[in-house]
N, C-alpha and C. Protein backbone atom coordinates (compact mmCIF):
# COMPACT_ATOMS: atom_id res chain seq x y z
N UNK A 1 121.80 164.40 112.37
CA UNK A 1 120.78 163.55 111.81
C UNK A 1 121.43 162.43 111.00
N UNK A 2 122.42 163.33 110.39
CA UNK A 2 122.91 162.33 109.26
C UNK A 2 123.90 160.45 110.12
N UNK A 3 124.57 160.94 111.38
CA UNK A 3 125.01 160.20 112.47
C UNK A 3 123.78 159.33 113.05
N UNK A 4 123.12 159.81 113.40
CA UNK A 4 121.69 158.66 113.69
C UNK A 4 121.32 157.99 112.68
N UNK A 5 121.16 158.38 111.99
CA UNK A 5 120.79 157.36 110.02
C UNK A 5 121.99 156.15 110.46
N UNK A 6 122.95 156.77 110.13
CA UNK A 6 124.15 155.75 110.00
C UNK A 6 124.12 154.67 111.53
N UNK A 7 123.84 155.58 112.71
CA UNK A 7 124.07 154.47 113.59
C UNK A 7 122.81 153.28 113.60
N UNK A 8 121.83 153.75 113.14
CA UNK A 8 120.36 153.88 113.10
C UNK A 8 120.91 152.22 112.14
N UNK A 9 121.17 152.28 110.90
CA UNK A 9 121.25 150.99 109.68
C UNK A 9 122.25 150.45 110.30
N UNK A 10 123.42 151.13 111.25
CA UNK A 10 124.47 150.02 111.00
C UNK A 10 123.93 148.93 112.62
N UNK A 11 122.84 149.16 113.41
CA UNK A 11 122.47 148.68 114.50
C UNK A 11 121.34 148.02 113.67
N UNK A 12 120.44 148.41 112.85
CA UNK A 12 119.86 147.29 112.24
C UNK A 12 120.91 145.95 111.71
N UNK A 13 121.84 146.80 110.75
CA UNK A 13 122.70 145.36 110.55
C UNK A 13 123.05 144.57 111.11
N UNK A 14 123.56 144.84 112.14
CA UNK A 14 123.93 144.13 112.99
C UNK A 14 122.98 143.29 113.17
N UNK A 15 122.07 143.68 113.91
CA UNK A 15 120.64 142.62 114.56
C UNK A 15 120.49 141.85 113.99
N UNK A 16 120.32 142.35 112.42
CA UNK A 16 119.71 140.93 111.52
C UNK A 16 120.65 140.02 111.31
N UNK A 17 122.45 140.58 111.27
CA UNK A 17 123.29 139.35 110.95
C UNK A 17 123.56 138.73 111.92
N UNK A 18 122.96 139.00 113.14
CA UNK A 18 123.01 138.02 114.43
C UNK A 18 122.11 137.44 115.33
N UNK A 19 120.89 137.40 114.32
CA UNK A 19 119.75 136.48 114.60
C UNK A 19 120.32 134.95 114.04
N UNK A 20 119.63 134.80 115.00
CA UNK A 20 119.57 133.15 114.56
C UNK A 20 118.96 132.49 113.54
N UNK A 21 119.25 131.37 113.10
CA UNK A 21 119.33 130.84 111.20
C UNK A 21 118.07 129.95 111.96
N UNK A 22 117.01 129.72 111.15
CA UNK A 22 115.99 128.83 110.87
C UNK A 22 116.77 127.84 111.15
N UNK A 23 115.22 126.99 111.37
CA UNK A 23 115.62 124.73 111.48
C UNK A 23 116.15 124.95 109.60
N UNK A 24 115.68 125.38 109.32
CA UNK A 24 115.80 124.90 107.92
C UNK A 24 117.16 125.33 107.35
N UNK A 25 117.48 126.12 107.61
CA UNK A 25 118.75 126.80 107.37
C UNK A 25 119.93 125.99 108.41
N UNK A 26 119.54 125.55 109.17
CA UNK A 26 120.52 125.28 110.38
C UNK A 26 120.84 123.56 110.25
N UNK A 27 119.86 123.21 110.01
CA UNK A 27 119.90 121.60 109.83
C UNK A 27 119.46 120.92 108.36
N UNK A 28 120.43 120.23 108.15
CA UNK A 28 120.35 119.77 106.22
C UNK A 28 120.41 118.31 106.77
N UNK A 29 119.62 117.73 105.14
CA UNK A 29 119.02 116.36 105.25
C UNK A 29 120.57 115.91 104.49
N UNK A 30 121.35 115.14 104.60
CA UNK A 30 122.56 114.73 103.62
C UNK A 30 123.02 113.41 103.87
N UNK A 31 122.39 112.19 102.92
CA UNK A 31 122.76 110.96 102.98
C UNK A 31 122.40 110.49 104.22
N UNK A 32 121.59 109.98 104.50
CA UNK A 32 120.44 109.12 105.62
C UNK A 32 120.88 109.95 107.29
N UNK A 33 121.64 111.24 106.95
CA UNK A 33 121.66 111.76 108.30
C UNK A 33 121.48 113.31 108.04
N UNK A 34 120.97 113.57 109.46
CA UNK A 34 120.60 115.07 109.32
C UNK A 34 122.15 115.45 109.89
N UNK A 35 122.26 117.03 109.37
CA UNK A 35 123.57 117.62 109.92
C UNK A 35 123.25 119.06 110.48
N UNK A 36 123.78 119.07 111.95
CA UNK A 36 123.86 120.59 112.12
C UNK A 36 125.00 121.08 111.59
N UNK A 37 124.35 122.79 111.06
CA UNK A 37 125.49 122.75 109.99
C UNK A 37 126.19 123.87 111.02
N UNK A 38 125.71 124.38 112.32
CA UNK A 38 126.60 125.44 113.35
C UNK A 38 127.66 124.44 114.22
N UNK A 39 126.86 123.05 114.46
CA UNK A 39 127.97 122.19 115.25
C UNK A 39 128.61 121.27 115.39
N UNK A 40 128.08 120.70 113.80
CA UNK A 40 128.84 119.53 113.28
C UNK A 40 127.92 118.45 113.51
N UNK A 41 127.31 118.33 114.79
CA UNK A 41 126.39 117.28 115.22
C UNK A 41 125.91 116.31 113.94
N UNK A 42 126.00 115.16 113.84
CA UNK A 42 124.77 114.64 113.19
C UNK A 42 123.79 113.86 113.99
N UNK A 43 123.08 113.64 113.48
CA UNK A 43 121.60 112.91 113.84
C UNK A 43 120.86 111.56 112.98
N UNK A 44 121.33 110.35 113.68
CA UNK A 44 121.08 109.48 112.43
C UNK A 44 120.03 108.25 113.48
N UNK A 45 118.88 108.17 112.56
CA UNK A 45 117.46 107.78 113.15
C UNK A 45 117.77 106.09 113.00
N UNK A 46 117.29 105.60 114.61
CA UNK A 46 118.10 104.06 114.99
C UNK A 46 116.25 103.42 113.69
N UNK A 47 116.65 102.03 114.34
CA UNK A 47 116.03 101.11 113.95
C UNK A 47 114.43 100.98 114.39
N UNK A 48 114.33 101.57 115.35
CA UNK A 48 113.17 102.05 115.96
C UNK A 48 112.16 103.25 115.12
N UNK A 49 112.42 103.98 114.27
CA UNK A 49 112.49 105.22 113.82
C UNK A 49 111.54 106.37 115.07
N UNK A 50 111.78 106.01 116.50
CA UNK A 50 111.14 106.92 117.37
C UNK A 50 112.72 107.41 118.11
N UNK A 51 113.94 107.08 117.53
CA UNK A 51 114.91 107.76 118.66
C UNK A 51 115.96 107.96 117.47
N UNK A 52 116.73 108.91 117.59
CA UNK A 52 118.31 109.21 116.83
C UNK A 52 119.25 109.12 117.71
N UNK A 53 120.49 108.93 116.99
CA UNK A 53 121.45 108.69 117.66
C UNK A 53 122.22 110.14 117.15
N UNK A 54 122.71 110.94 118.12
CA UNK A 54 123.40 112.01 117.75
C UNK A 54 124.67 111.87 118.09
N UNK A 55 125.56 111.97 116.95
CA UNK A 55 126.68 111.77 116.80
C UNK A 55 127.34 113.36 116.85
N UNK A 56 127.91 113.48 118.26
CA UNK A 56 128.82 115.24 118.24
C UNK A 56 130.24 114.81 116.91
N UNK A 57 130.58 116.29 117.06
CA UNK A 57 131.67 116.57 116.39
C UNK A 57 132.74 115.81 116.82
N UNK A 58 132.76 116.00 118.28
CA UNK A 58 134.35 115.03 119.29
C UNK A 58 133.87 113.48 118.80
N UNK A 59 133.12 112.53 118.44
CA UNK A 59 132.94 111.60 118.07
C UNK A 59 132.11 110.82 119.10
N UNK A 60 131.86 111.84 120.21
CA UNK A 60 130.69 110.93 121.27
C UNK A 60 129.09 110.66 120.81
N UNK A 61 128.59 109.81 121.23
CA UNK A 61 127.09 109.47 121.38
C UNK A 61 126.32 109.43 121.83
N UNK A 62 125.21 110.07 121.30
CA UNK A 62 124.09 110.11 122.85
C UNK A 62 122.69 109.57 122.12
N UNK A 63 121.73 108.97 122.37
CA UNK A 63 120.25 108.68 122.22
C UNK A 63 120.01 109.49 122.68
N UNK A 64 118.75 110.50 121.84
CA UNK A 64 117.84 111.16 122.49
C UNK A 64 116.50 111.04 121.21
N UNK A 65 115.11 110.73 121.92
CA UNK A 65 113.83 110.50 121.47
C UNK A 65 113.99 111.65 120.31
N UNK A 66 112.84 111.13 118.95
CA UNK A 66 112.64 112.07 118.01
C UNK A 66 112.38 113.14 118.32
N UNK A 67 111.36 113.57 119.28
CA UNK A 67 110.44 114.66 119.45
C UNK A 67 111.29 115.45 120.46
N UNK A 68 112.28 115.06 120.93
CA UNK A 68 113.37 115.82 121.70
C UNK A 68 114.32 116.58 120.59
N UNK A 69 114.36 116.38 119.53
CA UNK A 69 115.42 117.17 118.83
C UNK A 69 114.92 118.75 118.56
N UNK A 70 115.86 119.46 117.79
CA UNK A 70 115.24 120.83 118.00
C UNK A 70 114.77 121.19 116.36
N UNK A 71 114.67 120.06 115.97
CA UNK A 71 113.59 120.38 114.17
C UNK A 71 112.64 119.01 114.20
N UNK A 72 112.34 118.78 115.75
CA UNK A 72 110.70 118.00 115.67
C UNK A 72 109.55 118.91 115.02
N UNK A 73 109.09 118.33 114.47
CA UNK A 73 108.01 118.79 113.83
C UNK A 73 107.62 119.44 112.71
N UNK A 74 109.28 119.66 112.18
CA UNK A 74 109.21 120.58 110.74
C UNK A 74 109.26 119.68 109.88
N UNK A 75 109.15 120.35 108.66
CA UNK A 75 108.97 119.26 107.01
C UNK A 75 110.67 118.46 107.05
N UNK A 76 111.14 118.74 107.59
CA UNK A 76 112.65 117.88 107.69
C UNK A 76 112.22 116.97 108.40
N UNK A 77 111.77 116.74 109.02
CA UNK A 77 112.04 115.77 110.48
C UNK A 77 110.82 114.60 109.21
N UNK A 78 109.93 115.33 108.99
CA UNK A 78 108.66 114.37 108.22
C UNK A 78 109.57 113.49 106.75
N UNK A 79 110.22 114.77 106.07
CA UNK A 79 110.77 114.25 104.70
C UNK A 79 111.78 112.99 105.05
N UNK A 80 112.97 113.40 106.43
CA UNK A 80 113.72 112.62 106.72
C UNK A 80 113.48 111.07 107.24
N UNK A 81 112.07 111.29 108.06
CA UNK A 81 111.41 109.89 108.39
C UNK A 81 111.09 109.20 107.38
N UNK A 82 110.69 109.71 106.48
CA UNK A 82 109.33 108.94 105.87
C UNK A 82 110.62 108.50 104.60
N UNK A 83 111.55 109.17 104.18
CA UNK A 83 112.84 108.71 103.04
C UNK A 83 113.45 107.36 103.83
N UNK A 84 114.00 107.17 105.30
CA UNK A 84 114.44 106.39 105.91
C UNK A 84 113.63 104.77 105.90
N UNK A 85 112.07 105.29 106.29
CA UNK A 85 111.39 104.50 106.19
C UNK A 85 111.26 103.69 104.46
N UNK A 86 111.18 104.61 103.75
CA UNK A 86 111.16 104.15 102.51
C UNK A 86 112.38 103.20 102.14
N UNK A 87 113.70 103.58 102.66
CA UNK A 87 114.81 102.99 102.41
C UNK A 87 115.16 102.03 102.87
N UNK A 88 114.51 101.62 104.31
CA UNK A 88 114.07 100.62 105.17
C UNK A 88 113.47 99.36 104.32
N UNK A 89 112.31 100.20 103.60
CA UNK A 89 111.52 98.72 103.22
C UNK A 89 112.21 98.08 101.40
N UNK A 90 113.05 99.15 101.00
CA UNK A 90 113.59 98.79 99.88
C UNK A 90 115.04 97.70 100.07
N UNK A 91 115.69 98.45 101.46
CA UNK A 91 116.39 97.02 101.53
C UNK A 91 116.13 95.94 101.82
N UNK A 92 115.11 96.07 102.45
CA UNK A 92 113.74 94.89 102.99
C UNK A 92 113.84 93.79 102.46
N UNK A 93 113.14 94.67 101.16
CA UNK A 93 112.81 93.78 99.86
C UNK A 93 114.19 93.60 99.15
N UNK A 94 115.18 94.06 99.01
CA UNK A 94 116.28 93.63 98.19
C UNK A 94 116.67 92.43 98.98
N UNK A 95 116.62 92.22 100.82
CA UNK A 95 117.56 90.89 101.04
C UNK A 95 116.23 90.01 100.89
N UNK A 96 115.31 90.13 100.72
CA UNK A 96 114.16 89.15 100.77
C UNK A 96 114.44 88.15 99.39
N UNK A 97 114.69 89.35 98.18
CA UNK A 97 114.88 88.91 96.82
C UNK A 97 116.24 87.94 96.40
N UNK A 98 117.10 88.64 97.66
CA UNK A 98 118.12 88.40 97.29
C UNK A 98 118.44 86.42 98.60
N UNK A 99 117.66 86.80 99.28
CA UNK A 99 117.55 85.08 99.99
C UNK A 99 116.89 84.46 98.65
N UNK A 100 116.11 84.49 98.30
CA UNK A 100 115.42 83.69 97.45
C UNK A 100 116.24 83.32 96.40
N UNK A 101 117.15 84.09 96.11
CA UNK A 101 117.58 83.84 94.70
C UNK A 101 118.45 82.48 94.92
N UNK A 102 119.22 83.18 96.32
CA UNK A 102 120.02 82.03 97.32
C UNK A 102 119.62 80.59 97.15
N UNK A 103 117.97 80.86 97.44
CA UNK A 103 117.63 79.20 98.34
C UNK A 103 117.50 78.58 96.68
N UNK A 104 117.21 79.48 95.72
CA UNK A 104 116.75 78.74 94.08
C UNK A 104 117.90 78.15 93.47
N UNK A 105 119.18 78.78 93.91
CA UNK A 105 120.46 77.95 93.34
C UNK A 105 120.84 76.95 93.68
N UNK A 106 120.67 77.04 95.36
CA UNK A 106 121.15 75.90 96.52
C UNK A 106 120.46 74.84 95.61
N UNK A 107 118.88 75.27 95.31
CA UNK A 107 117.66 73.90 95.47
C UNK A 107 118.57 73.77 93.54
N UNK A 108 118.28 74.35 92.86
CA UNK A 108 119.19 74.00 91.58
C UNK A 108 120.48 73.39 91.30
N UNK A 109 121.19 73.59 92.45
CA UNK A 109 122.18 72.49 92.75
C UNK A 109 121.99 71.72 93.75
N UNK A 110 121.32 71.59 94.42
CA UNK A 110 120.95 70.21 94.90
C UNK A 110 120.18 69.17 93.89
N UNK A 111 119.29 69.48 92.49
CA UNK A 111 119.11 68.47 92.21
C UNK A 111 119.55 68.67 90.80
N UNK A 112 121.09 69.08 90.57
CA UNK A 112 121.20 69.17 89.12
C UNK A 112 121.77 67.74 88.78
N UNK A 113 121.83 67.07 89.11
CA UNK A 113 122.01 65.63 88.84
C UNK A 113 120.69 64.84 88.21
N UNK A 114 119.85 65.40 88.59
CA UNK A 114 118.30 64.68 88.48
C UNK A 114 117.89 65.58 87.03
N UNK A 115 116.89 64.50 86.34
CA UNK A 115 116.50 65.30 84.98
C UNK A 115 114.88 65.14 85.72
N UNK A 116 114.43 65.81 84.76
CA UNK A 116 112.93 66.13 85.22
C UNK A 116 112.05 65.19 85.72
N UNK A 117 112.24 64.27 84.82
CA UNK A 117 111.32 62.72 85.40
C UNK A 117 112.07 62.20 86.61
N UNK A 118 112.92 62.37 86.69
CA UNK A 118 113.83 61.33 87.77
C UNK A 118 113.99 62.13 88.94
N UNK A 119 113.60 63.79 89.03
CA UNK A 119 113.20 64.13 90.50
C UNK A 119 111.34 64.06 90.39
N UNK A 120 110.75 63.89 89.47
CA UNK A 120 109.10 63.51 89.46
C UNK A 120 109.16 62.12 90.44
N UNK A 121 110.25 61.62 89.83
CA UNK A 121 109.61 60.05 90.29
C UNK A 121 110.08 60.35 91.58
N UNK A 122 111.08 60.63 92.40
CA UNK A 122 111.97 60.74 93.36
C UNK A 122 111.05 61.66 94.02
N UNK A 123 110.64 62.80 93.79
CA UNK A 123 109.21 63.01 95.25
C UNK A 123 108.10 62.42 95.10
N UNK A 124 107.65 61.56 94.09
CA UNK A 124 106.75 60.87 93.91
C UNK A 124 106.89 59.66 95.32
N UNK A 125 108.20 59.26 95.11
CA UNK A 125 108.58 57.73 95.67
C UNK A 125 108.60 58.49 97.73
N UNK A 126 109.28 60.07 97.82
CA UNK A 126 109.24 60.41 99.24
C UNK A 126 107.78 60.93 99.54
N UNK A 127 106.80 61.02 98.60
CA UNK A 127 105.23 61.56 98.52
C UNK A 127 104.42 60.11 99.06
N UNK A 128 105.37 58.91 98.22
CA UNK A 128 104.57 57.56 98.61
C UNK A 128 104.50 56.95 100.04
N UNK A 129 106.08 57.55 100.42
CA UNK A 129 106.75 56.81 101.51
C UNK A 129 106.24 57.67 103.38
N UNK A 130 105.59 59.13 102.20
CA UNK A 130 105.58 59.67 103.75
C UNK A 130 106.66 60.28 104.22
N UNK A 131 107.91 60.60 103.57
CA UNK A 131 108.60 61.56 104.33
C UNK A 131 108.66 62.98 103.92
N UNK A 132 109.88 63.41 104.83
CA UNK A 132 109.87 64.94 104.95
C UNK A 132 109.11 65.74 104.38
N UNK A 133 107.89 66.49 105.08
CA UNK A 133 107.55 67.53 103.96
C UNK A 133 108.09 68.52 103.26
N UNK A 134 109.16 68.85 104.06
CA UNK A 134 110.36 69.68 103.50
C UNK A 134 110.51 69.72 101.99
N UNK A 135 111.19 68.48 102.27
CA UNK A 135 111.82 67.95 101.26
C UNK A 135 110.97 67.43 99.82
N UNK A 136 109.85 67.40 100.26
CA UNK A 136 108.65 67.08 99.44
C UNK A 136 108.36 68.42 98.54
N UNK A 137 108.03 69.80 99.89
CA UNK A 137 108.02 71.06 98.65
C UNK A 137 109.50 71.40 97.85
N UNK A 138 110.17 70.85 98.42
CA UNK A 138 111.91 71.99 98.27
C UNK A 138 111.57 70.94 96.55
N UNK A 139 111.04 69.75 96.39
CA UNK A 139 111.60 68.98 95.16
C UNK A 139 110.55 69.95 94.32
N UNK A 140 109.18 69.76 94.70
CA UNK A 140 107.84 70.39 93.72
C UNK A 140 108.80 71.82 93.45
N UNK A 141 108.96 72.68 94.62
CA UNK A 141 109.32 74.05 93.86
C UNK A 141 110.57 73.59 92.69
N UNK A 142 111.40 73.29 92.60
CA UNK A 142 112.32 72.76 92.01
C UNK A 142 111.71 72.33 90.53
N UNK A 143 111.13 71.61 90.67
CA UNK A 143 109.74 71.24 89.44
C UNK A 143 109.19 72.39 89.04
N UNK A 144 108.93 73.31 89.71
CA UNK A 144 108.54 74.18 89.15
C UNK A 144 108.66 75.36 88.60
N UNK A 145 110.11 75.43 89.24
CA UNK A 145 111.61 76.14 88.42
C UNK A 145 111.10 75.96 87.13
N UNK A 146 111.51 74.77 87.15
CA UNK A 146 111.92 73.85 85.61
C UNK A 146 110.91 74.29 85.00
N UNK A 147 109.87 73.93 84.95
CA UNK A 147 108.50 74.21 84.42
C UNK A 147 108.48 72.82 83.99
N UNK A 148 108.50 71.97 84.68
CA UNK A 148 107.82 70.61 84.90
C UNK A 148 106.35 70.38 85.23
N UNK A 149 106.35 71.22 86.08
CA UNK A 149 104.49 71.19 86.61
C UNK A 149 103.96 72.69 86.52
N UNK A 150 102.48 72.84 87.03
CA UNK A 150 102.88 74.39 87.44
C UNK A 150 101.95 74.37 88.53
N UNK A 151 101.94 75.68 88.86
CA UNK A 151 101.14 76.13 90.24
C UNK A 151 100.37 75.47 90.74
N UNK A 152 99.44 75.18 89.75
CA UNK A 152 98.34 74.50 90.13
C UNK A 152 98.25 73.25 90.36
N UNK A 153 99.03 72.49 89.73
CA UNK A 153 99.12 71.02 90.07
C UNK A 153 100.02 70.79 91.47
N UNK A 154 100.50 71.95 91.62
CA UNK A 154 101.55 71.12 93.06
C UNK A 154 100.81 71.06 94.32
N UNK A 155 99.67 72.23 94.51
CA UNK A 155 99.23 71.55 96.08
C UNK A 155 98.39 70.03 95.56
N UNK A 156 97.69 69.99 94.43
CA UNK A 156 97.04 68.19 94.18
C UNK A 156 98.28 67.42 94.34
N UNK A 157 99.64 67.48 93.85
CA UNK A 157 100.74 66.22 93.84
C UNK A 157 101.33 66.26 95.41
N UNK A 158 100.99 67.57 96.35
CA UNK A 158 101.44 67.54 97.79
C UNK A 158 100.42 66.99 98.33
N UNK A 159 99.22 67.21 98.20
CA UNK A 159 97.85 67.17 98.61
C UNK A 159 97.85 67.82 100.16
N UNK A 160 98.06 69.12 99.58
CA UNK A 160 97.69 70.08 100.86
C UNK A 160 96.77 71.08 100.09
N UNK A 161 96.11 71.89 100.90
CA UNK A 161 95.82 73.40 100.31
C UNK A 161 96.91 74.17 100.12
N UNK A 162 96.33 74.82 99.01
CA UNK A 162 97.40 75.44 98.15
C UNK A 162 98.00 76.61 99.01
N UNK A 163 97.38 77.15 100.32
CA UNK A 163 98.00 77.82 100.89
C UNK A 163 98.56 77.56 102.21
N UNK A 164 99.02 76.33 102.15
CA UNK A 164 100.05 75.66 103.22
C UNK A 164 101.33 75.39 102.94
N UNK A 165 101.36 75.88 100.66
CA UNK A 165 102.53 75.48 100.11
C UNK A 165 103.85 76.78 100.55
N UNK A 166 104.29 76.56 101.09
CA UNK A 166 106.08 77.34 100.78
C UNK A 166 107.02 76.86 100.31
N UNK A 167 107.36 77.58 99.05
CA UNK A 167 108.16 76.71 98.22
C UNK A 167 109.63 78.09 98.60
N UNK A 168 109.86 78.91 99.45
CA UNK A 168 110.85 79.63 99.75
C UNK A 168 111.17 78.93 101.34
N UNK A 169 111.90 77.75 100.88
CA UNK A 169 112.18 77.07 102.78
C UNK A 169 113.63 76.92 101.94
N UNK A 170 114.58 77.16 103.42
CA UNK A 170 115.75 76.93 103.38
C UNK A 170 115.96 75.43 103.75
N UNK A 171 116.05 74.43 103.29
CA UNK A 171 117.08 73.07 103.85
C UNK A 171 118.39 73.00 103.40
N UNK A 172 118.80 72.05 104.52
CA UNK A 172 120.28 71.61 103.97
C UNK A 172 120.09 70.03 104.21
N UNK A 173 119.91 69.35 102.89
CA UNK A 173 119.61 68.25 102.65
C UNK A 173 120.44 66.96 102.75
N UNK A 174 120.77 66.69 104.16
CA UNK A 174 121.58 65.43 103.96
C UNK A 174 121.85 64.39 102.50
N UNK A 175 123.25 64.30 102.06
CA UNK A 175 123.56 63.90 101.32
C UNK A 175 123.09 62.75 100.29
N UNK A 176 122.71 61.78 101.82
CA UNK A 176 122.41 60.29 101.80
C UNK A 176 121.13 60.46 101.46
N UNK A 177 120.16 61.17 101.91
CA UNK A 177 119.07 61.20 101.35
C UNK A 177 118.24 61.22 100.20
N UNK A 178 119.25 62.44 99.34
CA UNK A 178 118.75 62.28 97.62
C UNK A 178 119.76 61.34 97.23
């Protein structure tokens, strides 16, 4: 009896230490890629967020669709999308912030020669003449850096509606011109 007990627990042991490990146990979320942790594999979600690129251990690559992996559908696959996605729109917004800051220096050195009245008069005189509209907002936003004018007066001194104004335009302003 006492031999069956023993073979009895040590054949349970066994079984249970050679079942197979959960998605959750098997695959970890670590720095914008999932990792199998039995085969090294990682899994790092393209630009699309409907396909990963699985990167083996030997260093090869393969595409295969989200819903093809083998932890579709668990709280990983959801936490891992939706963090990516989040991280997506935060760099989004960092190069968005970070163009702008760009085009505000460019336009700040393009008219640091000019004092406030003397780029007033100077899109006043390309406002009179009819040219570039470009160049018409790139001066108003510039003005409005400064706090020369404000919001409200620049679509009346463009004479557009106020929502035709973009004062985030990239030019590169021929020399001769200002």
């Amino acid at each position: 009896m006492k031999k069956l007990m023993i073979t009895v627990l040590g054949a349970s042991l066994l079984l249970s230490c050679s079942q197979e490990k959960s998605v959750e146990e098997r695959y970890i979320y670590q720095d914008d890629k999932i990792i199998d942790v039995d085969t090294g594999d990682e899994y790092l979600l393209e630009e699309s967020d409907e396909q990963f690129v699985l990167v083996h251990k030997d260093g090869t690559q393969e595409t295969i669709a989200l819903d093809e992996t083998p932890f579709f559908g668990t709280s990983l696959t959801d936490d891992y999308v939706s963090d990516w996605k989040n991280k997506m729109e935060e760099r989004q917004e960092k190069l968005l912030i970070d163009k702008k800051n760009q085009l505000k220096e460019k336009r700040k050195e393009r008219y640091a020669e000019y004092s406030d009245d003397e780029l007033m008069k100077e899109f006043q005189k390309y406002h009179k003449e009819g040219k570039d509209m470009t160049m018409q907002m790139d001066m108003i936003a510039e003005l409005l850096e400064r706090g020369k004018i404000s919001d409200e007066e620049a679509p009346s001194l463009l004479e557009v509606e106020p929502e035709l104004i973009n004062l985030d335009i990239d030019i590169e302003a021929p020399n001769d011109e200002l």
